[in-house]
N, C-alpha and C. Protein backbone atom coordinates (compact mmCIF):
# COMPACT_ATOMS: atom_id res chain seq x y z
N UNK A 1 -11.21 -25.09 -48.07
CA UNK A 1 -9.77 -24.86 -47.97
C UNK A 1 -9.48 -23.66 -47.08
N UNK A 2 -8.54 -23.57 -46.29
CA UNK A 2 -8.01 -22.67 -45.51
C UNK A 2 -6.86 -21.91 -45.79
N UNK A 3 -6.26 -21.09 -45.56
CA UNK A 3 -5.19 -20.33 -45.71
C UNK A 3 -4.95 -19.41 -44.64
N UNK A 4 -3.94 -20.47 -43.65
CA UNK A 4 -3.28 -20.16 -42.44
C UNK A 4 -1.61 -19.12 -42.45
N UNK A 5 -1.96 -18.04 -41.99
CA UNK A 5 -0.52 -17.51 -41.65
C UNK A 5 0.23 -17.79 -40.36
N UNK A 6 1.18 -18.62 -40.40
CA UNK A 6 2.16 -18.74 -39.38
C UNK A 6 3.02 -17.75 -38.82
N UNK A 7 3.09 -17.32 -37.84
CA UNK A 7 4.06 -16.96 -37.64
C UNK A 7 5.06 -16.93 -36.27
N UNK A 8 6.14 -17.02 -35.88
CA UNK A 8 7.19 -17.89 -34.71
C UNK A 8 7.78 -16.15 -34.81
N UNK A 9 7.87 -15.77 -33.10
CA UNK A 9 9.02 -15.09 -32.87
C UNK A 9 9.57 -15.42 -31.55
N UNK A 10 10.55 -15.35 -30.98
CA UNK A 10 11.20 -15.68 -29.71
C UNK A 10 10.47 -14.41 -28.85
N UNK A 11 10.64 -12.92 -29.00
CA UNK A 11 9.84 -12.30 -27.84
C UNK A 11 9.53 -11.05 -28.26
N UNK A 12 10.05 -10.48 -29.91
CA UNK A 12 10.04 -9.09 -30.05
C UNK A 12 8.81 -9.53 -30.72
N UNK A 13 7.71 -8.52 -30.03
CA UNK A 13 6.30 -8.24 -30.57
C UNK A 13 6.81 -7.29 -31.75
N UNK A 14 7.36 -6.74 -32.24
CA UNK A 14 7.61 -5.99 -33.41
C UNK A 14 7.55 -6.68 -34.76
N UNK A 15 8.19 -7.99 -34.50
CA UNK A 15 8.84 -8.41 -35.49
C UNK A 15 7.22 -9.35 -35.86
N UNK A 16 6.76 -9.81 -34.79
CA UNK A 16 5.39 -10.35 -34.80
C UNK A 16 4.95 -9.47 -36.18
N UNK A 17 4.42 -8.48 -35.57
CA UNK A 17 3.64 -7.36 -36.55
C UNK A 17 3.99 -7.45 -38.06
N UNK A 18 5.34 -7.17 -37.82
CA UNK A 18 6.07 -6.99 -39.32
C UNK A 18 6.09 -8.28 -39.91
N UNK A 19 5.64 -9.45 -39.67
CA UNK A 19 5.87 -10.81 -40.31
C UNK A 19 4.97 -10.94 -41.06
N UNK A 20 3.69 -10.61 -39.67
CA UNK A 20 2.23 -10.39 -40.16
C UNK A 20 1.83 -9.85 -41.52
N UNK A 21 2.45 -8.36 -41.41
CA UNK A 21 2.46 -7.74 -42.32
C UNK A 21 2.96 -8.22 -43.64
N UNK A 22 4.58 -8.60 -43.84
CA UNK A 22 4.79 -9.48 -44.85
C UNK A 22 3.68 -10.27 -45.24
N UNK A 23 3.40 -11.35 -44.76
CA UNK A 23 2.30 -12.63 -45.47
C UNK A 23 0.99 -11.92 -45.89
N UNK A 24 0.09 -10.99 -45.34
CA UNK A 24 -1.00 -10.32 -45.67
C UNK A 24 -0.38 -9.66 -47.04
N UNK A 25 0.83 -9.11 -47.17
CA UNK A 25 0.96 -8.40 -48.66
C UNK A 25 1.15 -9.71 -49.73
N UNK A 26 1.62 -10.75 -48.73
CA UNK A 26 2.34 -11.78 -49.80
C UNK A 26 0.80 -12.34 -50.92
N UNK A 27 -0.26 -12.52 -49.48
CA UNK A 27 -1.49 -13.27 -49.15
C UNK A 27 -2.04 -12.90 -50.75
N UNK A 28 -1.95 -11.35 -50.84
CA UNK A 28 -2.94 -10.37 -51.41
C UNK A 28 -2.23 -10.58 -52.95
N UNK A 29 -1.04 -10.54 -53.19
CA UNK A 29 -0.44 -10.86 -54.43
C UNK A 29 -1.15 -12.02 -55.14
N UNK A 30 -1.01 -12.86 -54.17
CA UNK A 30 -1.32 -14.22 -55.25
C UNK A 30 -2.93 -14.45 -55.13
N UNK A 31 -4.02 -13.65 -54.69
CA UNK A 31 -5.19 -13.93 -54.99
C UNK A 31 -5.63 -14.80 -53.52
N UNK A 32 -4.90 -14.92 -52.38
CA UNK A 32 -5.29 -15.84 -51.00
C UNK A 32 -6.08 -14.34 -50.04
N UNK A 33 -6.60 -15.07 -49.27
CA UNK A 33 -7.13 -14.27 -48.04
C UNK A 33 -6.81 -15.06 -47.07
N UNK A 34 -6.10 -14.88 -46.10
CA UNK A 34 -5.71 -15.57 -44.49
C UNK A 34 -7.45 -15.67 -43.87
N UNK A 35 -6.96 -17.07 -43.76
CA UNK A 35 -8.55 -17.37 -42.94
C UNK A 35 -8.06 -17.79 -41.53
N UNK A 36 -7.29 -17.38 -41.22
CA UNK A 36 -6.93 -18.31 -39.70
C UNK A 36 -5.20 -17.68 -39.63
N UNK A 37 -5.13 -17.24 -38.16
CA UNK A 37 -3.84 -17.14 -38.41
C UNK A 37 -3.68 -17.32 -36.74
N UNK A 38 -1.89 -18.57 -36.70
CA UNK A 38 -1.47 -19.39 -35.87
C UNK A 38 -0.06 -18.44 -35.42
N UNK A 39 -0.29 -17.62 -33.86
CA UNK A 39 0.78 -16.33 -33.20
C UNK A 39 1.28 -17.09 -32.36
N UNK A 40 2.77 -17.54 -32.08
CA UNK A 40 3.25 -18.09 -30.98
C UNK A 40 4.85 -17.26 -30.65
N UNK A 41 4.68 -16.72 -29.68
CA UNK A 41 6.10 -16.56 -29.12
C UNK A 41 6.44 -17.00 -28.47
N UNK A 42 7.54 -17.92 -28.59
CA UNK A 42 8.00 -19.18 -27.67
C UNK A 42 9.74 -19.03 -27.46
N UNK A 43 10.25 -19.79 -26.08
CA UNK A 43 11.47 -19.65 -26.46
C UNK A 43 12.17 -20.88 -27.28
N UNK A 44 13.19 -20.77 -27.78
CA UNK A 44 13.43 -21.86 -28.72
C UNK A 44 14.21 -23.28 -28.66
N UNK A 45 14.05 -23.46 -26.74
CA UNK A 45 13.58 -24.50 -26.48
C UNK A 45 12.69 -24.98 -25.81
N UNK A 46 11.52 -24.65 -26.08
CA UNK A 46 10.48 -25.33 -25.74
C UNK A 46 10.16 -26.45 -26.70
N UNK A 47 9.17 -27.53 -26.51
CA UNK A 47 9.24 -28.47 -27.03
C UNK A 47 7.98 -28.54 -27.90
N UNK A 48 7.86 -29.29 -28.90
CA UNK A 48 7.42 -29.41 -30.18
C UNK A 48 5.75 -29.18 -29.94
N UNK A 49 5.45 -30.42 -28.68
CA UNK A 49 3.98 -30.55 -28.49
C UNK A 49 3.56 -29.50 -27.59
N UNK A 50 4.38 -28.77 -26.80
CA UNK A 50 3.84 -27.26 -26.32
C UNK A 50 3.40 -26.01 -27.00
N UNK A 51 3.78 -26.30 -28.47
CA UNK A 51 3.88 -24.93 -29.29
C UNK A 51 2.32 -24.95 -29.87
N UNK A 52 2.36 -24.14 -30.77
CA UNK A 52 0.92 -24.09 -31.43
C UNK A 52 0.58 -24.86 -32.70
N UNK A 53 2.28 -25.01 -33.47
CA UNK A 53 2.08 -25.56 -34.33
C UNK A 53 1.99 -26.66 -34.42
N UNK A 54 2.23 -27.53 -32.94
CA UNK A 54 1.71 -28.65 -32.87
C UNK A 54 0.26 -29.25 -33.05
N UNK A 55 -0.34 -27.79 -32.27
CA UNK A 55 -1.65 -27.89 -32.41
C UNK A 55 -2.53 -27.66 -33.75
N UNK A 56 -1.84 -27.27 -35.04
CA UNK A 56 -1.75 -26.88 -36.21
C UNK A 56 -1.78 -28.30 -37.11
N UNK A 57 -0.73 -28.68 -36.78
CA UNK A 57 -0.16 -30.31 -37.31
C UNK A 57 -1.77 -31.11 -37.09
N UNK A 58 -1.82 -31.09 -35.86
CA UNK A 58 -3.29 -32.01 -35.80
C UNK A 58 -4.67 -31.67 -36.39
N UNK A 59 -4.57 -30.55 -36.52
CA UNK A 59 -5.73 -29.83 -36.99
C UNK A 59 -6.06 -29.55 -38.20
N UNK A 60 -5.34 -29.63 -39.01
CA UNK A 60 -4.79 -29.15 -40.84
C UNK A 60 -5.65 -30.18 -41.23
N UNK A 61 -5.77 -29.69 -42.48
CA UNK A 61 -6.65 -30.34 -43.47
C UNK A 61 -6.35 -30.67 -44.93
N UNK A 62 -7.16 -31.63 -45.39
CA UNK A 62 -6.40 -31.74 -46.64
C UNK A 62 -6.25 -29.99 -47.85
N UNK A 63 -5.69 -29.68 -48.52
CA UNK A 63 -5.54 -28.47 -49.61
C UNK A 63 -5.39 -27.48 -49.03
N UNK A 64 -5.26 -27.22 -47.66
CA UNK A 64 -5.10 -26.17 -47.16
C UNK A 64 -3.65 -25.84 -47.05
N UNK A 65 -3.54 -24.20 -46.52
CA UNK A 65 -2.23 -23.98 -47.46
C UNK A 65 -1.78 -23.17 -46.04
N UNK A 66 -0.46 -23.49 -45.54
CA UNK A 66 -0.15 -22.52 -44.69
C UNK A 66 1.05 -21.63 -44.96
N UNK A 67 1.11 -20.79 -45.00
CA UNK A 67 2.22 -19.50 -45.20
C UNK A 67 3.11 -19.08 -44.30
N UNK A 68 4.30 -18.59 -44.36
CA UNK A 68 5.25 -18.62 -43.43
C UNK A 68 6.36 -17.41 -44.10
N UNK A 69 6.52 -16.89 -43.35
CA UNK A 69 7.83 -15.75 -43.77
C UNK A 69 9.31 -16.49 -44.24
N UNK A 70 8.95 -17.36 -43.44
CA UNK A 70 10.33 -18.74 -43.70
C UNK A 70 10.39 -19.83 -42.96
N UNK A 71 11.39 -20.60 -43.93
CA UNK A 71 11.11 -22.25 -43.84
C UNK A 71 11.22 -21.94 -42.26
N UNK A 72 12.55 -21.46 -42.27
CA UNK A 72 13.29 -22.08 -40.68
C UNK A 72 12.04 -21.88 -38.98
N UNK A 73 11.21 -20.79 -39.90
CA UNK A 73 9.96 -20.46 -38.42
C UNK A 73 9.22 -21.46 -38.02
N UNK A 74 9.74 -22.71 -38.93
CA UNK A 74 8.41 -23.98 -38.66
C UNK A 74 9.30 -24.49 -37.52
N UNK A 75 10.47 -24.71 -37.61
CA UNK A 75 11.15 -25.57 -36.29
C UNK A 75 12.56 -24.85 -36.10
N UNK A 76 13.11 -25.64 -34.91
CA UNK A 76 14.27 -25.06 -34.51
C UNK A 76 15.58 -25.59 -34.87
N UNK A 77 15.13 -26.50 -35.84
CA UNK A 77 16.74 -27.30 -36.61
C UNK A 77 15.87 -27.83 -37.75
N UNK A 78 16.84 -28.04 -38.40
CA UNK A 78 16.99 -28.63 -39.64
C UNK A 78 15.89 -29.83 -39.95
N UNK A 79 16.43 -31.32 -38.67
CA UNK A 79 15.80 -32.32 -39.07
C UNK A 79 14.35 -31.73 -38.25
N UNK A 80 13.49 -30.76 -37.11
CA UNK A 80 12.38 -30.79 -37.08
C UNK A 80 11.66 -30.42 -37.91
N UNK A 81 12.74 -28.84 -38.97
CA UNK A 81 11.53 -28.55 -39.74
C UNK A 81 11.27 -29.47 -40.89
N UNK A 82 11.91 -30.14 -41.16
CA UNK A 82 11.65 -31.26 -42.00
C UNK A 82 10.12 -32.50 -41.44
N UNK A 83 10.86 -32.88 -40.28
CA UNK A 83 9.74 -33.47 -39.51
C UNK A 83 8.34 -33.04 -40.12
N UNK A 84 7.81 -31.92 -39.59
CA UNK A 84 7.03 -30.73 -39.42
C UNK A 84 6.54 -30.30 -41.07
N UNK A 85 7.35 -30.57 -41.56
CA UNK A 85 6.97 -29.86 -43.59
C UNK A 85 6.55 -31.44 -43.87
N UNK A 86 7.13 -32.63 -43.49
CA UNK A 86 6.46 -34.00 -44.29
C UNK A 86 5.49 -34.44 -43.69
N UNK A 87 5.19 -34.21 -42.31
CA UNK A 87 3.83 -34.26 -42.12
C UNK A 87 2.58 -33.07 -42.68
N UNK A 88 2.97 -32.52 -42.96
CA UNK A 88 1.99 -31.50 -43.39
C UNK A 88 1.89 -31.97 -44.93
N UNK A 89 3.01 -32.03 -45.69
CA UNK A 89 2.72 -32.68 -46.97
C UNK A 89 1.90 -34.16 -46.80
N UNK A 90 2.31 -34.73 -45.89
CA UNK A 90 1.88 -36.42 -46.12
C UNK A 90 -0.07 -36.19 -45.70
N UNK A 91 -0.13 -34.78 -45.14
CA UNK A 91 -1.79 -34.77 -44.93
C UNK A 91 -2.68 -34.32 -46.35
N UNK A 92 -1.38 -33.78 -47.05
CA UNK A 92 -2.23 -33.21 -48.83
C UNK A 92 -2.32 -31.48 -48.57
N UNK A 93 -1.27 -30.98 -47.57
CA UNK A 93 -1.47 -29.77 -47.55
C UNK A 93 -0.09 -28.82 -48.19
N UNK A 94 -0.22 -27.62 -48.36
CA UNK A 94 0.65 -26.75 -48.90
C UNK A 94 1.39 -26.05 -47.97
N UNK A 95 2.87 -25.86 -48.01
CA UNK A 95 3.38 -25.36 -47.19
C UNK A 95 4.16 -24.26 -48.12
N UNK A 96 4.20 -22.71 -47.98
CA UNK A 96 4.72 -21.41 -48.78
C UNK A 96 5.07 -20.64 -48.32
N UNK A 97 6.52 -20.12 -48.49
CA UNK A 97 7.08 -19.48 -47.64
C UNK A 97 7.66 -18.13 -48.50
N UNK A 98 7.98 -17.58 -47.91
CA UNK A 98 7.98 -15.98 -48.56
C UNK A 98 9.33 -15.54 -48.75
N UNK A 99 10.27 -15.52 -47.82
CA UNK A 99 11.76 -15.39 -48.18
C UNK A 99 12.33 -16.27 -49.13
N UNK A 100 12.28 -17.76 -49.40
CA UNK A 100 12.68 -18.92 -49.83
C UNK A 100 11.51 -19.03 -51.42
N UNK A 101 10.65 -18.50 -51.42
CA UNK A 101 9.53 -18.57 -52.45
C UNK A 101 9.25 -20.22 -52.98
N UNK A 102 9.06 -20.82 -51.91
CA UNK A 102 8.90 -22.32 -51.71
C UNK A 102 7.04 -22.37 -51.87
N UNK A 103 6.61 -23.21 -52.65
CA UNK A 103 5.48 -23.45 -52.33
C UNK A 103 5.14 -24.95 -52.78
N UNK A 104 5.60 -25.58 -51.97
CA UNK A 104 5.74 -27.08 -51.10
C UNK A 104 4.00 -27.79 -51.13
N UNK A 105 4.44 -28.67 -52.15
CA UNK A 105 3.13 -29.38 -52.25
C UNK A 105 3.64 -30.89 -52.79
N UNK A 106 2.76 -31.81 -52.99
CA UNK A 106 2.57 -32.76 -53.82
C UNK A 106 2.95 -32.82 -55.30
N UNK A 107 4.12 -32.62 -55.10
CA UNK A 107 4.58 -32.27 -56.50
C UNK A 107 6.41 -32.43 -56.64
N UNK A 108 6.64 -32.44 -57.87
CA UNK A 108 7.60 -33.64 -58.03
C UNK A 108 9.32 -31.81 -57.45
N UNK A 109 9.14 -31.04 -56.98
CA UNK A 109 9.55 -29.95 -56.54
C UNK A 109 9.52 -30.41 -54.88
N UNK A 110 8.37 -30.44 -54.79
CA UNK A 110 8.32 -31.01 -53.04
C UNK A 110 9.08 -32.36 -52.63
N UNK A 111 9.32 -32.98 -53.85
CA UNK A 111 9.97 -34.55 -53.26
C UNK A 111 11.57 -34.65 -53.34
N UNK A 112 11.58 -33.23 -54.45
CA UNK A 112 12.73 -32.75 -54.27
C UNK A 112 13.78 -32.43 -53.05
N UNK A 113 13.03 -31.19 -52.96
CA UNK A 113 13.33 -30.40 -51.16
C UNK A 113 12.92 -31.35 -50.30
N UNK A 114 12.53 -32.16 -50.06
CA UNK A 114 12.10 -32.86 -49.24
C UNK A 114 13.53 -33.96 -48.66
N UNK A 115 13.66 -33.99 -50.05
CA UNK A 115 15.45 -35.41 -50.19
C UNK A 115 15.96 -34.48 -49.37
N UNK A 116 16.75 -33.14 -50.30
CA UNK A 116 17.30 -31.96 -49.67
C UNK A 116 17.60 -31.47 -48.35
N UNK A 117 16.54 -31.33 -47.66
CA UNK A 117 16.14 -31.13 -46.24
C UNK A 117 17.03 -32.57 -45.75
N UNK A 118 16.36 -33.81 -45.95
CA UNK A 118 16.49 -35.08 -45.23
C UNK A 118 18.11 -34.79 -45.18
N UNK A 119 18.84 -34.43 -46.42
CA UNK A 119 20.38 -34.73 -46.52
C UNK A 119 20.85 -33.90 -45.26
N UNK A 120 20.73 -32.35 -45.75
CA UNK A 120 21.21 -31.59 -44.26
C UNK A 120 20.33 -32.02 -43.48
N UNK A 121 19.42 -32.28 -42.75
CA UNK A 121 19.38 -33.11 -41.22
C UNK A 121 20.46 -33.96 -40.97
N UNK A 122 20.67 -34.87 -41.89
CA UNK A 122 21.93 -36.13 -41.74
C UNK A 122 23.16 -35.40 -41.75
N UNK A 123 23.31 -34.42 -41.93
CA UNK A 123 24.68 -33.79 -41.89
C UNK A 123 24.51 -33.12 -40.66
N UNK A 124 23.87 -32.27 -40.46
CA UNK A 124 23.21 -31.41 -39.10
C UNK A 124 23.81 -32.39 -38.23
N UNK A 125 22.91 -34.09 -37.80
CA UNK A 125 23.48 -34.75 -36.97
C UNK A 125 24.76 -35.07 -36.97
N UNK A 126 25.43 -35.56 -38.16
CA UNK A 126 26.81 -36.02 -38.20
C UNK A 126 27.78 -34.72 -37.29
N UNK A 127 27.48 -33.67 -37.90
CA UNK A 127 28.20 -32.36 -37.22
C UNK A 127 28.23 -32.24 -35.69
N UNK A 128 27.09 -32.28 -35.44
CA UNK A 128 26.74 -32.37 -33.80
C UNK A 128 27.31 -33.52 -33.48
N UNK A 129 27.25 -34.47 -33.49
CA UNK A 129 27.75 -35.97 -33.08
C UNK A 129 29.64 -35.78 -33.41
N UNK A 130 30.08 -34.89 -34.67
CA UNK A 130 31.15 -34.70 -34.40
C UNK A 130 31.54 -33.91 -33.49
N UNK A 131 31.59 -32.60 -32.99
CA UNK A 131 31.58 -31.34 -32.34
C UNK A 131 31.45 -32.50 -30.93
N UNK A 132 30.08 -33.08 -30.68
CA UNK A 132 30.71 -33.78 -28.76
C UNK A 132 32.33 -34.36 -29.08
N UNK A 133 32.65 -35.36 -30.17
CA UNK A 133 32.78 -36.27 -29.84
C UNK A 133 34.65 -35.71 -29.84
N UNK A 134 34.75 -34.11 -30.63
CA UNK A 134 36.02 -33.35 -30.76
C UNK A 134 36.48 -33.06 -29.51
N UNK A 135 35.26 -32.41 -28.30
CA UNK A 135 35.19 -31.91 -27.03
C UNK A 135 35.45 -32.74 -26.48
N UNK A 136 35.32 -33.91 -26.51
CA UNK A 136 35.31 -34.70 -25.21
C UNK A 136 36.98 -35.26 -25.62
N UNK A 137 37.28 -35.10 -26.66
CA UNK A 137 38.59 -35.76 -26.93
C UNK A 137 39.85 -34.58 -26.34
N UNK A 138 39.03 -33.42 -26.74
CA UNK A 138 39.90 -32.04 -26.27
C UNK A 138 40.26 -32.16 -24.68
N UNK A 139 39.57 -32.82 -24.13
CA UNK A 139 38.96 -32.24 -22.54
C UNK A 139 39.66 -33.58 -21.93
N UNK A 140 39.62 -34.87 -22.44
CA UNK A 140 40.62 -36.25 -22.15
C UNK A 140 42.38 -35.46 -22.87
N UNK A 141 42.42 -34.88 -23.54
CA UNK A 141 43.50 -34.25 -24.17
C UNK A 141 44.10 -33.39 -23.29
N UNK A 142 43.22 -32.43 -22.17
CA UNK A 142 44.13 -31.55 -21.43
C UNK A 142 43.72 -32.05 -20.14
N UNK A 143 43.77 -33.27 -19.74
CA UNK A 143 43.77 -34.44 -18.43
C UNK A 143 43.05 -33.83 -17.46
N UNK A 144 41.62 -33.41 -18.39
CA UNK A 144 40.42 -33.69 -17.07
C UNK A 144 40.08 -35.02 -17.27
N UNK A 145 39.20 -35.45 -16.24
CA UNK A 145 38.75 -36.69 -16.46
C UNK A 145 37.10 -36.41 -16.91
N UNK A 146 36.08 -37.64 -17.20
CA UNK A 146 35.10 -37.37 -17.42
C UNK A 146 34.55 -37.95 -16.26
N UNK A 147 33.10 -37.69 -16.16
CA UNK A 147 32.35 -38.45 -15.60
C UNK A 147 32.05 -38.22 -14.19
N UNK A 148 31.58 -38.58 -12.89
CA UNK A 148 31.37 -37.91 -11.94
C UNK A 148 32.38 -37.78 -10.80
N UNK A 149 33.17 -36.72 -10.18
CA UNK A 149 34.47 -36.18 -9.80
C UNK A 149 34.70 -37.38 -8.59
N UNK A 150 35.72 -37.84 -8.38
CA UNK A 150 36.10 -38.96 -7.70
C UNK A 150 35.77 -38.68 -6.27
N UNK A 151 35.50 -37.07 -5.66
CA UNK A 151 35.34 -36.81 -4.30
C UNK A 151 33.45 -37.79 -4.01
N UNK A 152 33.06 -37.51 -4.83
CA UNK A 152 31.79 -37.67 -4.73
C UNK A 152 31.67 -39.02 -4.49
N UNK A 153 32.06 -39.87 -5.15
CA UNK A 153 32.20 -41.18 -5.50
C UNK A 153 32.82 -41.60 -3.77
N UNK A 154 34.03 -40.99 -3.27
CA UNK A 154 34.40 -41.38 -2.25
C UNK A 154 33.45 -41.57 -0.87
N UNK A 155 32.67 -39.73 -1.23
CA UNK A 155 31.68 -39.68 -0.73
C UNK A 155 30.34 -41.06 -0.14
N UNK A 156 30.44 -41.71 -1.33
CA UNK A 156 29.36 -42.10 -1.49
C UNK A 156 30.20 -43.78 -0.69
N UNK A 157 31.14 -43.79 -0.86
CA UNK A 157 31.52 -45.36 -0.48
C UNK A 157 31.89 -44.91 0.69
N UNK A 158 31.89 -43.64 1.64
CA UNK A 158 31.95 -43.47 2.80
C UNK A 158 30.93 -44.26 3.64
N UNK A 159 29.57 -43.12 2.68
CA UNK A 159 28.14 -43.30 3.27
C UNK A 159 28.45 -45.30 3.31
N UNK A 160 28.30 -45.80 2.53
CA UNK A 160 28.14 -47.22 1.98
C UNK A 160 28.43 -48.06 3.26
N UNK A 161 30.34 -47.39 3.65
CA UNK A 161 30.56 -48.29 4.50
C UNK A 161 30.61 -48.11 6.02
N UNK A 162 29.63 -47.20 6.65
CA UNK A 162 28.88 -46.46 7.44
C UNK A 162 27.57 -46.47 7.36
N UNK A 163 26.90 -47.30 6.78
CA UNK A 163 25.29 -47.63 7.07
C UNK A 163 24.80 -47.99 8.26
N UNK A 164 25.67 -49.22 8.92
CA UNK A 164 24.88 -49.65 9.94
C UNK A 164 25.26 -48.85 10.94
N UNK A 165 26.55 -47.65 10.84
CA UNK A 165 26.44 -46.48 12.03
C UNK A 165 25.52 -45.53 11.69
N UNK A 166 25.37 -45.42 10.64
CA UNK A 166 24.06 -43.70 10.33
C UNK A 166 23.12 -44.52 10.73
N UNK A 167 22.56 -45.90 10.72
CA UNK A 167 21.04 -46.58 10.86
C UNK A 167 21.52 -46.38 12.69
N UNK A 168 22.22 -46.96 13.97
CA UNK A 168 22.33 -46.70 14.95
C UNK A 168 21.86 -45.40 15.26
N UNK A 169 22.89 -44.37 14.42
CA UNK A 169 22.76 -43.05 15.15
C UNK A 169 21.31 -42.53 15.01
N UNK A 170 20.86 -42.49 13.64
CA UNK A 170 19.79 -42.50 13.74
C UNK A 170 18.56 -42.72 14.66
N UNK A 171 18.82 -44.12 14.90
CA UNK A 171 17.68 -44.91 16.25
C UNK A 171 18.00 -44.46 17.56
N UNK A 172 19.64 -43.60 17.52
CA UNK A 172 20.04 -42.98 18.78
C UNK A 172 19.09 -41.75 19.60
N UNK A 173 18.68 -41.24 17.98
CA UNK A 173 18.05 -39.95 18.36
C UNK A 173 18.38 -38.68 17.66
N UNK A 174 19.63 -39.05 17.03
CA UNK A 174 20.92 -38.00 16.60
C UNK A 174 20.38 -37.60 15.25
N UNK A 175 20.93 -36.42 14.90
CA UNK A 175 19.70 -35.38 13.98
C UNK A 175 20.81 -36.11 12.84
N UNK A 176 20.05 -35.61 11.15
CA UNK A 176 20.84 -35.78 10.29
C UNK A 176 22.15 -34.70 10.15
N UNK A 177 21.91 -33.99 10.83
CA UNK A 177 22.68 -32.43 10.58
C UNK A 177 23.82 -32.98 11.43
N UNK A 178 23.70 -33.81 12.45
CA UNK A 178 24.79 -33.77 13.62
C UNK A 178 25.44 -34.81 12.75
N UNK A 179 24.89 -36.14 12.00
CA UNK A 179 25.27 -37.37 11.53
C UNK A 179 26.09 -37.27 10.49
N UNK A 180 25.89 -35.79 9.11
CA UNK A 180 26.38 -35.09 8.58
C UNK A 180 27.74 -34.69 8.55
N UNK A 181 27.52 -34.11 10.14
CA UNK A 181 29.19 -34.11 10.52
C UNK A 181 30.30 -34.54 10.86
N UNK A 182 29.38 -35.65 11.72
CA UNK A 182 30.49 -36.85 12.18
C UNK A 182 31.34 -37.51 10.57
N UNK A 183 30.52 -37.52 9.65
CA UNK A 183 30.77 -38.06 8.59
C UNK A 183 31.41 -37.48 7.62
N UNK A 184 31.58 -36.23 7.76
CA UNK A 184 32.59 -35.27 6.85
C UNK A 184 31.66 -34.98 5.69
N UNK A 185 30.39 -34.90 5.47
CA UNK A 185 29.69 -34.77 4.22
C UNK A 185 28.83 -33.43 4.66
N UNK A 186 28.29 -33.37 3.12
CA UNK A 186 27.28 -32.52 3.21
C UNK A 186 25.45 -33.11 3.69
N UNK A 187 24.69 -32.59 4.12
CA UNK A 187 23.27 -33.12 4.70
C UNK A 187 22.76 -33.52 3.56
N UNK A 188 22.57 -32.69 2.70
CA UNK A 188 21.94 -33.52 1.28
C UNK A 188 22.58 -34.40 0.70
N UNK A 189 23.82 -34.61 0.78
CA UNK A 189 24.56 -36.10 0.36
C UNK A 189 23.76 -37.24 1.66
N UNK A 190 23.91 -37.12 2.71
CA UNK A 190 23.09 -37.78 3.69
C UNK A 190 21.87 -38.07 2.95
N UNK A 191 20.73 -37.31 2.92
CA UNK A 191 19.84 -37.48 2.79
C UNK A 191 19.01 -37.61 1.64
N UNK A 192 20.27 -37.78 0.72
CA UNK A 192 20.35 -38.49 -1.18
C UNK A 192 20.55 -39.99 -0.92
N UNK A 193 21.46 -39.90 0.07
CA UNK A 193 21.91 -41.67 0.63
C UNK A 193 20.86 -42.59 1.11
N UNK A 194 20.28 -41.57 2.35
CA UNK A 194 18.93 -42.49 3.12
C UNK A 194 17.68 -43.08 1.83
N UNK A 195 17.73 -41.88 0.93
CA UNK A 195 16.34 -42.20 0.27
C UNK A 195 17.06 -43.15 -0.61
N UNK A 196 17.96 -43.30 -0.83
CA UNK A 196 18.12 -44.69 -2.02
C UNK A 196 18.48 -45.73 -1.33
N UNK A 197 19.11 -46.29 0.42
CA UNK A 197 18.90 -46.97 0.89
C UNK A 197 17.25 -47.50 1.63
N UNK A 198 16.26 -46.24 1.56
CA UNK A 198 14.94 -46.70 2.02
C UNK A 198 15.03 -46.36 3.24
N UNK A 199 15.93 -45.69 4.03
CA UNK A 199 15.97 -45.14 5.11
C UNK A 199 14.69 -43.82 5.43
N UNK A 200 13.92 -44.35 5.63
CA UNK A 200 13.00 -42.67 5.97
C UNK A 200 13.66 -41.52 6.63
N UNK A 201 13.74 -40.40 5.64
CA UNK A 201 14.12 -39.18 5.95
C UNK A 201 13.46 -38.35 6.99
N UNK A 202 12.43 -38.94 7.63
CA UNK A 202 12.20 -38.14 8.60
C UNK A 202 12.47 -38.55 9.94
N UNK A 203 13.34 -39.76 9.96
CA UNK A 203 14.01 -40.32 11.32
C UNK A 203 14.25 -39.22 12.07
């Protein structure tokens, strides 16, 4: 059996230390010794399989017990750390956390928190899914429009109906920069156009 200390900070090495410190006093209370301990400072969006505790997830073993200053250091919302705590339970391992005094196992407490968690994730999403769906009503409400700005769009049915002159000028000799202008656009709108018509950009 193992007994892993976790610990997540965004960038203050201080707080590293002091977390550390927490779980080694926590460790020592209940009779554990840290056999392994998992340091990641990450920012908090980076993604799940870049972190360490991904590399943790795969590696865990059955009865082994990992420790944490708190729930929330396992993930960056609600429904991951949930994610993240039922796979670790579904391997037969212990998850114990020190602010929350959670010690998350196979046990009729864990299937508890477990519902718990699942509920706020489902609310977490409902919230978020409300919050776009308020904004976008706010933003049709004070007569912007959505979606991509109509110049662009014009832009683009310029290019469209001017192909077989940019393909001429082109074979003329005439640079994209000069073709650019004749056309009232910008060069990278040009040369966003050629590559999705198959036009080689290095004409």
């Amino acid at each position: 059996m193992s007994v892993i200390g976790y610990i997540r900070v965004s960038s203050n090495k201080q707080t590293l230390e002091h977390q550390k410190f927490e779980i080694k006093n926590f460790a020592k209370k209940e009779n554990l010794k840290i056999t392994k301990w998992v340091e990641e400072t990450i920012s908090s969006r980076k993604a799940l399989f870049k972190r360490k505790i991904f590399t943790l997830m795969n590696e865990i073993e059955e009865k082994d017990i990992i420790i944490s200053c708190e729930i929330s250091r396992l993930g960056r919302s609600i429904s991951e750390v949930l994610s993240i705590l039922e796979h670790f339970l579904n391997k037969g391992c212990q998850v114990w956390t020190i602010k929350e005094n959670y010690k998350l196992g196979n046990d009729m407490q864990s299937k508890i928190m477990a519902c718990v968690f699942g509920l706020a994730a489902e609310i977490e999403r409902n919230l978020i899914s409300e919050r776009t769906k308020s904004s976008l009503a706010n933003i049709k409400a004070s007569g912007k429009k959505l979606g991509r700005p109509i110049k662009s769009k014009n832009k683009k049915l310029k290019l469209m109906k001017n192909q077989k002159k940019i393909q001429n000028l082109l074979n003329s000799g005439i640079s994209k920069s000069q073709i650019a202008r004749i056309l009232g656009v910008e060069r990278s709108t040009l040369r966003r156009f050629l590559t999705r018509i198959e036009i080689p950009n290095n004409i």
